[in-house]
C-alpha atoms as a PDB file:
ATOM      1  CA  UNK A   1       7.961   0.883 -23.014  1.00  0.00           C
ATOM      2  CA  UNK A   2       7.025   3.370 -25.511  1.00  0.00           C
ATOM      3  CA  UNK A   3       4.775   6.555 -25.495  1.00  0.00           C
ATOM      4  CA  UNK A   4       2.034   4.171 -27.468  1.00  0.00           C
ATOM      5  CA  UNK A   5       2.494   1.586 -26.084  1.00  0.00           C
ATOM      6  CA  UNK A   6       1.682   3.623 -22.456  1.00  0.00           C
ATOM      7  CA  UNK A   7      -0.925   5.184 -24.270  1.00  0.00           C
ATOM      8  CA  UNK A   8      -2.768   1.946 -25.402  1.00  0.00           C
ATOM      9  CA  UNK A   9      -2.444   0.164 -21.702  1.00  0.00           C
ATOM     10  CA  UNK A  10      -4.046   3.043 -20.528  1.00  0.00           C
ATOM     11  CA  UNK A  11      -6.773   3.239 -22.954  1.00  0.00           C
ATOM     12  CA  UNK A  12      -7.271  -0.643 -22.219  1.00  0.00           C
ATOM     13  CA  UNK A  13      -7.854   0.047 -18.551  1.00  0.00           C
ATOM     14  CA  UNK A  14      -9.852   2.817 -19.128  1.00  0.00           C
ATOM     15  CA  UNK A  15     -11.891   0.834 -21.449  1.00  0.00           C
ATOM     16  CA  UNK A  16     -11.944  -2.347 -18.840  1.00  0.00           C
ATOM     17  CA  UNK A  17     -13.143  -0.052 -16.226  1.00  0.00           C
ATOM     18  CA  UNK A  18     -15.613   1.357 -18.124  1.00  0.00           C
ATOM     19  CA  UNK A  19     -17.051  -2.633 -19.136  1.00  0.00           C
ATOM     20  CA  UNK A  20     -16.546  -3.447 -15.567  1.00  0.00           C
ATOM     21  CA  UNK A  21     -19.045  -0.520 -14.495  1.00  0.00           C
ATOM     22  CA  UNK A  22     -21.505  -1.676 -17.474  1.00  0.00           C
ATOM     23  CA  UNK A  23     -21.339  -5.106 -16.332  1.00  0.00           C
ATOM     24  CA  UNK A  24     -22.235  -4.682 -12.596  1.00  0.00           C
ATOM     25  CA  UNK A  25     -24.373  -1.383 -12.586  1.00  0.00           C
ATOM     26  CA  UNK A  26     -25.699  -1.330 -16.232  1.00  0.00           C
ATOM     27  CA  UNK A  27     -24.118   2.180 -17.096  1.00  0.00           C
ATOM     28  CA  UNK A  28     -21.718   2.830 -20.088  1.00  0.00           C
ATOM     29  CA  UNK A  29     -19.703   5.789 -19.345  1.00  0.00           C
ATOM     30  CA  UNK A  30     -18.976   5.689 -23.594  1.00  0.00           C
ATOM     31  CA  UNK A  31     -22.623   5.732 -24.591  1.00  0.00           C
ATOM     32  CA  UNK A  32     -23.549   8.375 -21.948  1.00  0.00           C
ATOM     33  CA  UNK A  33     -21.111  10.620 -23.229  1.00  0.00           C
ATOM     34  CA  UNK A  34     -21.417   9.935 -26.583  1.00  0.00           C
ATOM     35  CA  UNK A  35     -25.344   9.959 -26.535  1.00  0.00           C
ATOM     36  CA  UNK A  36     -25.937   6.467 -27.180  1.00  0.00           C
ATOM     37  CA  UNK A  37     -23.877   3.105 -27.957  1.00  0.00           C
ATOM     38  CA  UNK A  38     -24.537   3.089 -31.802  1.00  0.00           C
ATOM     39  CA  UNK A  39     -23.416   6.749 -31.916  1.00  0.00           C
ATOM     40  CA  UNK A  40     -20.247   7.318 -34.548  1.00  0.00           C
ATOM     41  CA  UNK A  41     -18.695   8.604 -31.405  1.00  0.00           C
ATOM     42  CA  UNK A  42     -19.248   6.090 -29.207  1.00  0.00           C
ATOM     43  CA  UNK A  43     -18.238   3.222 -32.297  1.00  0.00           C
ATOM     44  CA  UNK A  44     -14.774   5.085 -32.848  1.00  0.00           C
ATOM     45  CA  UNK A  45     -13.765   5.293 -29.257  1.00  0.00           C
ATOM     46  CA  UNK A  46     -15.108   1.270 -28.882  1.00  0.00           C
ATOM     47  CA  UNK A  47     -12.804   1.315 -31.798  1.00  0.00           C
ATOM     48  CA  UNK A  48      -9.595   3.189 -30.178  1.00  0.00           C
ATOM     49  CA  UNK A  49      -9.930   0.711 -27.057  1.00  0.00           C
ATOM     50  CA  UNK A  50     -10.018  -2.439 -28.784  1.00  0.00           C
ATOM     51  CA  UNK A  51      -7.093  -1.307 -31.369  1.00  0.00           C
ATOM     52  CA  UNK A  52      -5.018  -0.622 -27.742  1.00  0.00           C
ATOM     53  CA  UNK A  53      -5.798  -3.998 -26.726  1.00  0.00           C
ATOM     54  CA  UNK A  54      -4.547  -5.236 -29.466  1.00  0.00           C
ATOM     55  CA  UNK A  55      -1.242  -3.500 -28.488  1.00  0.00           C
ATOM     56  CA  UNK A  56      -1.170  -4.699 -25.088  1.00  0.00           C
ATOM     57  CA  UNK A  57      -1.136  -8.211 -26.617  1.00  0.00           C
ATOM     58  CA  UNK A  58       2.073  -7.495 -28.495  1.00  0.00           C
ATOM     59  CA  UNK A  59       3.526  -6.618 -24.875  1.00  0.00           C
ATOM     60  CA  UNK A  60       2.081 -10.429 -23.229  1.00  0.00           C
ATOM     61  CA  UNK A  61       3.343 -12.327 -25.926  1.00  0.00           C
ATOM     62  CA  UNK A  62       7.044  -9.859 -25.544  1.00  0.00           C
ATOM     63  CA  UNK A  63       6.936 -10.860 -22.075  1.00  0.00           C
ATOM     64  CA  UNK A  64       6.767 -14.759 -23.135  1.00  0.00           C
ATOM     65  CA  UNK A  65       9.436 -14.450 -25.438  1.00  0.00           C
ATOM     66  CA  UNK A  66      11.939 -12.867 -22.630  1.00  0.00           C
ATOM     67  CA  UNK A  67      10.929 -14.680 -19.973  1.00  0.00           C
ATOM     68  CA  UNK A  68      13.292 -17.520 -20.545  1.00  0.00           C
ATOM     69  CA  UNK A  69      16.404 -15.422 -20.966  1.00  0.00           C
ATOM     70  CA  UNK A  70      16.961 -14.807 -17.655  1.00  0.00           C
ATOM     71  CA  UNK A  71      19.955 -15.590 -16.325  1.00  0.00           C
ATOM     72  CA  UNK A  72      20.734 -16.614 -12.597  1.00  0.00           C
ATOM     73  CA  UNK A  73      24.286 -15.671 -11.120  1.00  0.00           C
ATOM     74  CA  UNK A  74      26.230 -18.308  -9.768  1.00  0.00           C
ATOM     75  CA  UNK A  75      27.855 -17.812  -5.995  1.00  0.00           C
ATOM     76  CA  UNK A  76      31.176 -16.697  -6.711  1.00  0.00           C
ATOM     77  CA  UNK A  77      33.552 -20.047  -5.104  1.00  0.00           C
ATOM     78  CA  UNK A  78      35.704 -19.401  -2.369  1.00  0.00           C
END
């Protein structure tokens, strides 16, 4: 996996972490930083995040495509 592609996944969990903590205790780490969620700030990292998960989708559908190319080893006959 590649230095963006590292980069993205962790942007995504940062941003699902940060969703997760808006969702169940009503704070946005993003807007508080950024001094509100319709801040230029706050839009471009909202931005940033859902370009990564965009990546990480790339990597899903990679690991459908390769899934069916394993092989299994027979027992070597005796």
């Amino acid at each position: 996996m590649g230095k963006v592609y590292r980069l993205a996944l962790a942007l995504t969990i940062i941003g699902a972490l940060n969703w997760g903590l808006a969702g169940f205790f009503g704070f946005d780490v993003v807007a508080q930083l950024a001094g509100g969620a319709t801040e230029p700030l706050a839009r471009f990292i909202y931005m940033i995040i859902g370009i990564s998960g965009l990546f990480n989708l790339g990597l899903l559908f990679d690991h459908w495509r390769y899934r069916n190319d394993v092989t299994v080893a027979s027992p070597v006959e005796a």
